[in-house]
PDB file of N, CA and C in Angstrom:
ATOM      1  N   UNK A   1       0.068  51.910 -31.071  1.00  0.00           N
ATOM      2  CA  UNK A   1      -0.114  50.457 -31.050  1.00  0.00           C
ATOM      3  C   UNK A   1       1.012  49.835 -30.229  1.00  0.00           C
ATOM      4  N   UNK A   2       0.514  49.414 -29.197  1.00  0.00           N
ATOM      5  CA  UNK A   2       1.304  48.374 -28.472  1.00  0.00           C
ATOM      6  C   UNK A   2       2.253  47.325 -28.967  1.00  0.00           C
ATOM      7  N   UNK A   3       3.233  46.999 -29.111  1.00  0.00           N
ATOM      8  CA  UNK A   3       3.890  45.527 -29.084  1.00  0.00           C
ATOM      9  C   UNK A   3       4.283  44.636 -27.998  1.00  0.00           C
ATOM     10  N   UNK A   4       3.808  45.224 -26.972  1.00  0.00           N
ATOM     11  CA  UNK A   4       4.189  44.053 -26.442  1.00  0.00           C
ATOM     12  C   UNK A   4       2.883  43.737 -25.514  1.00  0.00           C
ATOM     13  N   UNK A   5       2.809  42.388 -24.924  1.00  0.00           N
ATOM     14  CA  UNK A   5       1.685  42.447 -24.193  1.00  0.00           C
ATOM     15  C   UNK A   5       1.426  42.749 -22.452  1.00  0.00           C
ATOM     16  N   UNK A   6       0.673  43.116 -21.871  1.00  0.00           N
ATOM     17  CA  UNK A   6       0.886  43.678 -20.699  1.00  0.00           C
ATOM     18  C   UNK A   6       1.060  41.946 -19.504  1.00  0.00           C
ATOM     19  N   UNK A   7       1.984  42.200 -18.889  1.00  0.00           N
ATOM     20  CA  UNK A   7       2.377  41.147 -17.918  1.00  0.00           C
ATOM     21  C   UNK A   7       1.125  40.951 -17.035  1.00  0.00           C
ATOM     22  N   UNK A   8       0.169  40.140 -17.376  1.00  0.00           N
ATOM     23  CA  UNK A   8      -1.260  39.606 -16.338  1.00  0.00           C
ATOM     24  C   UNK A   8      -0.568  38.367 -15.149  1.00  0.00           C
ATOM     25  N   UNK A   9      -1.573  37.832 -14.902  1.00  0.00           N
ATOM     26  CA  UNK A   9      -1.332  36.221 -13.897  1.00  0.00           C
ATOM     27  C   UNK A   9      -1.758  35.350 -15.084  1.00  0.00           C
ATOM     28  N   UNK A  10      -1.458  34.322 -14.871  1.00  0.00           N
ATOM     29  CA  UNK A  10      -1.876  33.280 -15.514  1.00  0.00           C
ATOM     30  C   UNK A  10      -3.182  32.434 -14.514  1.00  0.00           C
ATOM     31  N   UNK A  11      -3.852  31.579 -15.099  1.00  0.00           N
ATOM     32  CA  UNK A  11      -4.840  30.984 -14.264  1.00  0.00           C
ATOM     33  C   UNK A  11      -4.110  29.080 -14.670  1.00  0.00           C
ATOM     34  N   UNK A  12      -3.038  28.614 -15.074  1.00  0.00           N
ATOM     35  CA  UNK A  12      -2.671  27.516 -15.182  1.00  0.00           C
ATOM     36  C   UNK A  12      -1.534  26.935 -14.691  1.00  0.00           C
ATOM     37  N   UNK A  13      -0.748  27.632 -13.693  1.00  0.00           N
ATOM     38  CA  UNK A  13       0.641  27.657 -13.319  1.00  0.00           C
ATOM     39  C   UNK A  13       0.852  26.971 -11.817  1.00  0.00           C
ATOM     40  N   UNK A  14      -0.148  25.949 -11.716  1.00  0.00           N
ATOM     41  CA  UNK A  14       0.286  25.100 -10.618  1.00  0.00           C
ATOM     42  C   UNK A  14       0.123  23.509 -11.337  1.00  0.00           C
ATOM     43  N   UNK A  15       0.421  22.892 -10.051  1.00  0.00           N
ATOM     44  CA  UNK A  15       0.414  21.433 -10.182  1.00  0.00           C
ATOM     45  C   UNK A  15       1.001  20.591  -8.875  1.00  0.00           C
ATOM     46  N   UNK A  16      -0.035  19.839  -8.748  1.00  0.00           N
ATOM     47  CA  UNK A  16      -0.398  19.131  -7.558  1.00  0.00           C
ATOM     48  C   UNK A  16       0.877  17.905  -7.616  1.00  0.00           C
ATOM     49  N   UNK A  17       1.298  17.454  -6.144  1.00  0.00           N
ATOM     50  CA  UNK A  17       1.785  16.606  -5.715  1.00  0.00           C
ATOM     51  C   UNK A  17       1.828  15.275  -6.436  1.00  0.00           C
ATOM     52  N   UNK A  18       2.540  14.232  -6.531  1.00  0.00           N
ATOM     53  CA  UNK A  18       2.211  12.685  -6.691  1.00  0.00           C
ATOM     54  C   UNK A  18       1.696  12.502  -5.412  1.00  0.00           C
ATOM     55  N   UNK A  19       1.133  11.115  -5.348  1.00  0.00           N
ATOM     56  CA  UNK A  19       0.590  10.499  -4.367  1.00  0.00           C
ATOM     57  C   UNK A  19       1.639   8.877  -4.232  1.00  0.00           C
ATOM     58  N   UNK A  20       2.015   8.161  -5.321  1.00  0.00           N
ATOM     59  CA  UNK A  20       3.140   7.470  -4.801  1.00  0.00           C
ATOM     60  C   UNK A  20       2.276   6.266  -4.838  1.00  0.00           C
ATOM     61  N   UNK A  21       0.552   6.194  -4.971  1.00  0.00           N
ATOM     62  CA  UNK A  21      -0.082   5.002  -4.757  1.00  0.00           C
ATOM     63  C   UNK A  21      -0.105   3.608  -5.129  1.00  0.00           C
ATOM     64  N   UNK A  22      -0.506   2.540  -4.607  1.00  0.00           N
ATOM     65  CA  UNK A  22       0.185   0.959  -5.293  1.00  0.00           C
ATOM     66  C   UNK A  22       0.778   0.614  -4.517  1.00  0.00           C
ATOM     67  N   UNK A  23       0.840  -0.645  -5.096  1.00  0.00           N
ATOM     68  CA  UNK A  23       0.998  -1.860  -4.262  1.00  0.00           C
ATOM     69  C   UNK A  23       2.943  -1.853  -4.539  1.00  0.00           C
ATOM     70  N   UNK A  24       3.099  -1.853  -3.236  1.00  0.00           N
ATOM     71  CA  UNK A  24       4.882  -2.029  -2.563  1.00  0.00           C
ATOM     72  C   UNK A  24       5.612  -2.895  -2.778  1.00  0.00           C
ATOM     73  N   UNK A  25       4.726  -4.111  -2.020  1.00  0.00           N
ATOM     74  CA  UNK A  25       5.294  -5.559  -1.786  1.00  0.00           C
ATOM     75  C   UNK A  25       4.584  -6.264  -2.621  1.00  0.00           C
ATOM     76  N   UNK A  26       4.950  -6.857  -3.764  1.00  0.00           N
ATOM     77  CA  UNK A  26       4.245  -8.340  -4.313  1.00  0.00           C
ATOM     78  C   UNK A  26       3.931  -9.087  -3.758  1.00  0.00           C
ATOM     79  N   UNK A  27       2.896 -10.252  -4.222  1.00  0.00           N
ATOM     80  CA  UNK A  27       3.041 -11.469  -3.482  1.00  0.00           C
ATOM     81  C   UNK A  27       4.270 -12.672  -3.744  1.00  0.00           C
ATOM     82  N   UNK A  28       4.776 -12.545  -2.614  1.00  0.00           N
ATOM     83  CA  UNK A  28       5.957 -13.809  -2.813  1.00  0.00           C
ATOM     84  C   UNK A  28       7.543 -12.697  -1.864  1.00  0.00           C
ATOM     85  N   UNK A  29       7.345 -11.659  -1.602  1.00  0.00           N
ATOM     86  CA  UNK A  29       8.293 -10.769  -1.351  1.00  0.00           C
ATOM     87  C   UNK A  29       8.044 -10.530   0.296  1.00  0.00           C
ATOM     88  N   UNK A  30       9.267 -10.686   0.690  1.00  0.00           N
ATOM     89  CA  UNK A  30       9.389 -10.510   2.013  1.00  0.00           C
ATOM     90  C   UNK A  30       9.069  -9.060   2.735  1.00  0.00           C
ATOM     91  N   UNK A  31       8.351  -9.415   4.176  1.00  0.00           N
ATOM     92  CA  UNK A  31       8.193  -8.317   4.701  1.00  0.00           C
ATOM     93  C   UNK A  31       8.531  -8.184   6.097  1.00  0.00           C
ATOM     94  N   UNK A  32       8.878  -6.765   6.515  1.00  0.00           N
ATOM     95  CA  UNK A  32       9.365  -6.779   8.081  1.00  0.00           C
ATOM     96  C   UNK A  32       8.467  -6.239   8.614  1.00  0.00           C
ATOM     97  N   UNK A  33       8.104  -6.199  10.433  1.00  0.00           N
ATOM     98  CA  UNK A  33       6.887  -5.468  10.677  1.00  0.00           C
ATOM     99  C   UNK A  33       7.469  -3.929  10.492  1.00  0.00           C
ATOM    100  N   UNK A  34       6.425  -3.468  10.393  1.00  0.00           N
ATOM    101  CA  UNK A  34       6.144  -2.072   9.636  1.00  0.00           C
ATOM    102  C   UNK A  34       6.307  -2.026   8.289  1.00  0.00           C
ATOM    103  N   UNK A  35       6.378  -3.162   7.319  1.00  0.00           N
ATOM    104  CA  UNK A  35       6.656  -2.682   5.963  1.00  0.00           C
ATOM    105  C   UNK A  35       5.353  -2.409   5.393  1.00  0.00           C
ATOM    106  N   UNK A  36       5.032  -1.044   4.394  1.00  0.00           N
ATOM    107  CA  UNK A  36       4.175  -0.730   3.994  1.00  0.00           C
ATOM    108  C   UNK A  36       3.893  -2.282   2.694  1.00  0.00           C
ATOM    109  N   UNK A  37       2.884  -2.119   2.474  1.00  0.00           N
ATOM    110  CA  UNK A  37       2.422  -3.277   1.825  1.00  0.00           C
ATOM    111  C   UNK A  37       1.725  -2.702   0.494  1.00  0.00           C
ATOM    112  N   UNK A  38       0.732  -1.565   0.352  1.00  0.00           N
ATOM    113  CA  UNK A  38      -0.320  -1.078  -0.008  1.00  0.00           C
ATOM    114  C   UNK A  38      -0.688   0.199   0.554  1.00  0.00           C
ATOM    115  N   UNK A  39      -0.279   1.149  -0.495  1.00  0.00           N
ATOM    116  CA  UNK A  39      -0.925   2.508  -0.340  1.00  0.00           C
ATOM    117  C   UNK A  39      -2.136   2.478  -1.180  1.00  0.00           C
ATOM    118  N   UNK A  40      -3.149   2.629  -0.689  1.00  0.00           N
ATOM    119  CA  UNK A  40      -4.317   3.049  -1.528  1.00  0.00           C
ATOM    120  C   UNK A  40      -5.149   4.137  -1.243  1.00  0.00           C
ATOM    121  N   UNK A  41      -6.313   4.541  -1.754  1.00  0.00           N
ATOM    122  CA  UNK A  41      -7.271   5.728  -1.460  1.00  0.00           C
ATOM    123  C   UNK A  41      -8.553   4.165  -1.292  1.00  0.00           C
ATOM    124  N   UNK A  42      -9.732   4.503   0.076  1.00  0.00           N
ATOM    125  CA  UNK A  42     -10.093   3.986   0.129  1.00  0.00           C
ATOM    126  C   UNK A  42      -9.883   2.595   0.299  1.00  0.00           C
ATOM    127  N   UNK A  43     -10.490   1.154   0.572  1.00  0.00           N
ATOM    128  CA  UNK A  43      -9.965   0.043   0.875  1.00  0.00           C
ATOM    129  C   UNK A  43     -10.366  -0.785  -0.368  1.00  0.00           C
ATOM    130  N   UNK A  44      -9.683  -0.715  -1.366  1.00  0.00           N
ATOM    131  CA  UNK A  44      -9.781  -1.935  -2.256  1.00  0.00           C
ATOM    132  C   UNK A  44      -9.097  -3.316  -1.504  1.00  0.00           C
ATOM    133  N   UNK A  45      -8.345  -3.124  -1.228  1.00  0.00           N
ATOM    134  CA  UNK A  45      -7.815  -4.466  -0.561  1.00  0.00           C
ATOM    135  C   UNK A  45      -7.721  -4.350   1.277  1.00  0.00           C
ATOM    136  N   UNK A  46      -8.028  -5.269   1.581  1.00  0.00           N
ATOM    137  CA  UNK A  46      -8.441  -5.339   3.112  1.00  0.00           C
ATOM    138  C   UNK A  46      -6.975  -6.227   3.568  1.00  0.00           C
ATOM    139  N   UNK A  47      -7.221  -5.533   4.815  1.00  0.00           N
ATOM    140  CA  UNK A  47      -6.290  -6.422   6.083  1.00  0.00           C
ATOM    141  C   UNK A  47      -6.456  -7.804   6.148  1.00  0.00           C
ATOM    142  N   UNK A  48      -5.665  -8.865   6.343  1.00  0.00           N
ATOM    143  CA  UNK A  48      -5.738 -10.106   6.952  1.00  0.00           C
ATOM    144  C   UNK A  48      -4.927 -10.466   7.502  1.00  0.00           C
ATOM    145  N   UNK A  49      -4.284 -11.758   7.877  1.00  0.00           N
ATOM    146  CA  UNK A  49      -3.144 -12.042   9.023  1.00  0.00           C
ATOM    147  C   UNK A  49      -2.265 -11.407   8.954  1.00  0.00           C
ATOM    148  N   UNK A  50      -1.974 -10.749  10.247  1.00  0.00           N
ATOM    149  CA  UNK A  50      -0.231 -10.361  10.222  1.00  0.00           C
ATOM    150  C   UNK A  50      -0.262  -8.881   9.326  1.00  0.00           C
ATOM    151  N   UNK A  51      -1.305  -8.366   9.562  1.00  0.00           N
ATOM    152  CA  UNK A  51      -1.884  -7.152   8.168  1.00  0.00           C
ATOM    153  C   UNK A  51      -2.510  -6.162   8.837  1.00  0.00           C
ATOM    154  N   UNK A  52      -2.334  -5.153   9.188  1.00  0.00           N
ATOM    155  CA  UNK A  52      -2.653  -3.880  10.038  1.00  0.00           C
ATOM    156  C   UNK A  52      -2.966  -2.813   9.229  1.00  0.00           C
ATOM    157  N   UNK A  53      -4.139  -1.784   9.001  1.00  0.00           N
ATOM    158  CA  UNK A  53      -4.879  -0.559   8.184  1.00  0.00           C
ATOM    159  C   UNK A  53      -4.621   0.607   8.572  1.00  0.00           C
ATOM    160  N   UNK A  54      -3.753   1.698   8.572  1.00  0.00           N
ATOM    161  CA  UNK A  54      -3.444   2.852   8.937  1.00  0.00           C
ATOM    162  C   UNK A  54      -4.498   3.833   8.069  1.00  0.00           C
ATOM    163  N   UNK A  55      -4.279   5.359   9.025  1.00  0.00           N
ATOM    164  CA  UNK A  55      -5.613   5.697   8.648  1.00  0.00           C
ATOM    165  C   UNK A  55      -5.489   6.444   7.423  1.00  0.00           C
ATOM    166  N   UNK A  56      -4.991   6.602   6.792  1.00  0.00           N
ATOM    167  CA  UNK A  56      -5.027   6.928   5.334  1.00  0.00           C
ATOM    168  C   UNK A  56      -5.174   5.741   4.216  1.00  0.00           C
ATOM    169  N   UNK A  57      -5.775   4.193   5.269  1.00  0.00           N
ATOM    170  CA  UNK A  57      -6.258   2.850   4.520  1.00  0.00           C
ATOM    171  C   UNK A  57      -4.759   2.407   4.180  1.00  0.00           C
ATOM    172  N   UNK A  58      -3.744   2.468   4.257  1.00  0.00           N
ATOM    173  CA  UNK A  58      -2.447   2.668   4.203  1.00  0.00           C
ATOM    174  C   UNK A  58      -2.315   0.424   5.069  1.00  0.00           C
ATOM    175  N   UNK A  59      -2.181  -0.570   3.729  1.00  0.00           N
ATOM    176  CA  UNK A  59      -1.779  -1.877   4.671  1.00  0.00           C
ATOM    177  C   UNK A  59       0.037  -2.173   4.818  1.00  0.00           C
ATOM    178  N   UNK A  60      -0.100  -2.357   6.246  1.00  0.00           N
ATOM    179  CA  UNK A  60       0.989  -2.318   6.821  1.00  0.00           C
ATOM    180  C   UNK A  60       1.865  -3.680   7.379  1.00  0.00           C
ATOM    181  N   UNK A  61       2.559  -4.531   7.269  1.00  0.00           N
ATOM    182  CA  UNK A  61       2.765  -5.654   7.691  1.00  0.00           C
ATOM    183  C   UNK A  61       3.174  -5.608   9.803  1.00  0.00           C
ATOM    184  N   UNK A  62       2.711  -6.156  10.397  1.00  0.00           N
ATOM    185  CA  UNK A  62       3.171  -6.235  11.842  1.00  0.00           C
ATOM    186  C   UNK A  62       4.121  -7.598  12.059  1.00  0.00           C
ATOM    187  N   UNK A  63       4.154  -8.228  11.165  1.00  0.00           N
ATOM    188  CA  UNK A  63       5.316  -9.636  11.665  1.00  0.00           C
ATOM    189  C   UNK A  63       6.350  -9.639  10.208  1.00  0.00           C
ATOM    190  N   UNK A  64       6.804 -10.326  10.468  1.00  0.00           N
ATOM    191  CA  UNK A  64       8.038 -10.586   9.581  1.00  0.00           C
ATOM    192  C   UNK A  64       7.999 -12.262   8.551  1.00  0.00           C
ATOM    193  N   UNK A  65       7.371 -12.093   7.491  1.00  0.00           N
ATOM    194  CA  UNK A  65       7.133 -12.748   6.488  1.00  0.00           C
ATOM    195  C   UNK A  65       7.116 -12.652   5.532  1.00  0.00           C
ATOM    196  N   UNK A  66       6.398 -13.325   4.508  1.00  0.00           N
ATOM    197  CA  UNK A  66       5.936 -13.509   2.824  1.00  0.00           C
ATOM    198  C   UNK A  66       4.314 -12.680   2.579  1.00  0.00           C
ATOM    199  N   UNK A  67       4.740 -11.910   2.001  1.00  0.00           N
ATOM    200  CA  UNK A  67       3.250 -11.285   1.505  1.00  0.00           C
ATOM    201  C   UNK A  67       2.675 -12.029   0.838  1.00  0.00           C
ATOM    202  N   UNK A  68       1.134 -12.573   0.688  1.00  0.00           N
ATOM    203  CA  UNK A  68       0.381 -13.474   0.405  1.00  0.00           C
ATOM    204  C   UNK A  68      -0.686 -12.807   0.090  1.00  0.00           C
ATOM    205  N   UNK A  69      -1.460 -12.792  -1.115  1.00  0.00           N
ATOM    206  CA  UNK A  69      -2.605 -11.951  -1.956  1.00  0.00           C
ATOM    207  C   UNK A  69      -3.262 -13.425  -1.405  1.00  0.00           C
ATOM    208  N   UNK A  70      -4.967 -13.180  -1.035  1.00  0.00           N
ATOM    209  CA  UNK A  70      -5.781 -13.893  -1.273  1.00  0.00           C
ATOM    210  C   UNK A  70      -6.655 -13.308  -1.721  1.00  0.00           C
ATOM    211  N   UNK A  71      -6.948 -13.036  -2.852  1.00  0.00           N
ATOM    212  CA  UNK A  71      -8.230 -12.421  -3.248  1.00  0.00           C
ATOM    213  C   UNK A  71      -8.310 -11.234  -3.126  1.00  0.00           C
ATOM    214  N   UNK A  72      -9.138 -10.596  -2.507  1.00  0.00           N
ATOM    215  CA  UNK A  72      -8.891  -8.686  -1.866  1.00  0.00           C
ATOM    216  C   UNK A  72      -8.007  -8.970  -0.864  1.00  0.00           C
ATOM    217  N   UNK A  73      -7.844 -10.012   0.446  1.00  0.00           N
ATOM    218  CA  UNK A  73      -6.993  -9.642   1.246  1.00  0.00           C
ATOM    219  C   UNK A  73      -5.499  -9.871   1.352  1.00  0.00           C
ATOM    220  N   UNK A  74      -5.013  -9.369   1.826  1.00  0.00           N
ATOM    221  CA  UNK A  74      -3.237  -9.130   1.627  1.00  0.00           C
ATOM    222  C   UNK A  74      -3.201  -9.561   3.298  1.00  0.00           C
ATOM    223  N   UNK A  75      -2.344 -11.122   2.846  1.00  0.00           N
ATOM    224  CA  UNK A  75      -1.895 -11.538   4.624  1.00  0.00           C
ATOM    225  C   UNK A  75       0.236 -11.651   4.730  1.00  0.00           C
ATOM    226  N   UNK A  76       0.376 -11.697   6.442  1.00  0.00           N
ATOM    227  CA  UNK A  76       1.636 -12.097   5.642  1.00  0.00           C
ATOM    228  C   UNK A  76       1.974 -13.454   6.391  1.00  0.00           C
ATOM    229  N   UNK A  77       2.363 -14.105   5.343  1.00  0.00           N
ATOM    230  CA  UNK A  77       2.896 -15.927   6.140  1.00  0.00           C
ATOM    231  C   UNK A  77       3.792 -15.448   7.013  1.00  0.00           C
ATOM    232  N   UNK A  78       3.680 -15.621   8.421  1.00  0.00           N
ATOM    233  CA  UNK A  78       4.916 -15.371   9.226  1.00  0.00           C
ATOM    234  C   UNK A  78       6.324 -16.877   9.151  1.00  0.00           C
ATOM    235  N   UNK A  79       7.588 -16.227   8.672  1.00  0.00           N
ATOM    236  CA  UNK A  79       8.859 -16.737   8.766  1.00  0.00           C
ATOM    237  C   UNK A  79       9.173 -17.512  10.105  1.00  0.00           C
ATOM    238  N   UNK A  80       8.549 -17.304  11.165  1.00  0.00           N
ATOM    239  CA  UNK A  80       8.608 -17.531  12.568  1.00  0.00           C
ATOM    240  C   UNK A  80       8.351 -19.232  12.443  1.00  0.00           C
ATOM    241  N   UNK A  81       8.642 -20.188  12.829  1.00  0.00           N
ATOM    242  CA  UNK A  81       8.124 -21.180  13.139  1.00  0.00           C
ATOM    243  C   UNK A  81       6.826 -21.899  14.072  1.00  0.00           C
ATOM    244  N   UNK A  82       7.448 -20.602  15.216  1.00  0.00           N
ATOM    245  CA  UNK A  82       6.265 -21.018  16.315  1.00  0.00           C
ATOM    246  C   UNK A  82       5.246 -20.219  15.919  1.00  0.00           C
ATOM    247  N   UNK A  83       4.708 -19.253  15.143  1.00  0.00           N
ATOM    248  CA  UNK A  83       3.824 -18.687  14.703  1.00  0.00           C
ATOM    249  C   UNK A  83       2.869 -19.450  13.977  1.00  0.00           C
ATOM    250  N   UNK A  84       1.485 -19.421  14.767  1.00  0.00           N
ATOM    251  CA  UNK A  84       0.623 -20.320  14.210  1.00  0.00           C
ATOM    252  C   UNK A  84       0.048 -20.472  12.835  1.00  0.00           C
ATOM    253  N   UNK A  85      -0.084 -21.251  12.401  1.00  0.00           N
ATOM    254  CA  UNK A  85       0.171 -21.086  10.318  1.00  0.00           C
ATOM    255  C   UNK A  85      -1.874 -20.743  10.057  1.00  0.00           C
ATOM    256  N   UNK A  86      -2.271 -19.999   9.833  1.00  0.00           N
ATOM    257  CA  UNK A  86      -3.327 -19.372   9.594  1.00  0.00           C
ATOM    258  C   UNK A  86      -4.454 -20.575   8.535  1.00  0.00           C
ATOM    259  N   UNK A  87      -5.290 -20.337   8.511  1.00  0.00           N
ATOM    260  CA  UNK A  87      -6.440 -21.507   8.296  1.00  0.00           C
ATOM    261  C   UNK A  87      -6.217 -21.028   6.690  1.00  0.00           C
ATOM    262  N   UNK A  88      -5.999 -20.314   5.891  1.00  0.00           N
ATOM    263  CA  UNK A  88      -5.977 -19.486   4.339  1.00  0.00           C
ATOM    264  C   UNK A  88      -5.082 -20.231   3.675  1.00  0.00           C
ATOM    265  N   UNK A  89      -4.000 -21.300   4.952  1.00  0.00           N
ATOM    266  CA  UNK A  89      -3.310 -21.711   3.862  1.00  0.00           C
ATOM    267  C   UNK A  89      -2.527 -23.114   3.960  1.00  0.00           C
ATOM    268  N   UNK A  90      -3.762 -23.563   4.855  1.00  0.00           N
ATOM    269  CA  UNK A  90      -3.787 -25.080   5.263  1.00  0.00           C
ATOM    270  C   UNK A  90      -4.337 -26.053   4.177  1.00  0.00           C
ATOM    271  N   UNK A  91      -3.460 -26.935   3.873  1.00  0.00           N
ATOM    272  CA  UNK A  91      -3.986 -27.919   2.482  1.00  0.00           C
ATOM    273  C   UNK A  91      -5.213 -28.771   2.911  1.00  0.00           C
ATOM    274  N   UNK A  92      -5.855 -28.417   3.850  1.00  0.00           N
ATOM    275  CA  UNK A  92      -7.072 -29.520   4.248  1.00  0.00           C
ATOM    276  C   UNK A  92      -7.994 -29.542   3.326  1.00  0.00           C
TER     277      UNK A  92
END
């Protein structure tokens, strides 16, 4: 009779990566161009001003502003003055 048991493989001895996914920048938090904004799988939230989609759906800021949630889309108010102020957030 055996005591001890014979050394097999196991079939449970891995484990996968994080992914890191979610939202980066709040709304109200400054952004520089290239700041990631939104890692997601698929596009729950879409591009809008000043808001660029890399291909892993990955939203990216291209100007230098205030991240601004409208709904699904994520814009960013540009800090710039001469930058034309976008129709999303005109009090008309």
């Amino acid at each position: 009779m055996a005591h001890k048991k014979g050394q097999g493989s196991t079939k449970n001895g891995r484990d996968s990566n994080p992914q890191y996914l979610g939202i980066k920048l709040y709304g109200g938090e400054t952004a520089k161009p290239g700041s990631i904004i939104i890692r997601q799988r698929g596009t729950p939230f879409k591009p809008g001003f000043n808001v660029r989609i890399g291909k892993d759906d990955t939203l990216y800021s291209v100007a230098e502003g205030m991240v601004v949630f409208a709904g699904r889309k994520v814009h960013v108010n540009p800090t710039d003055a001469k930058a034309a102020r976008p129709s999303y957030l005109s009090n008309n």
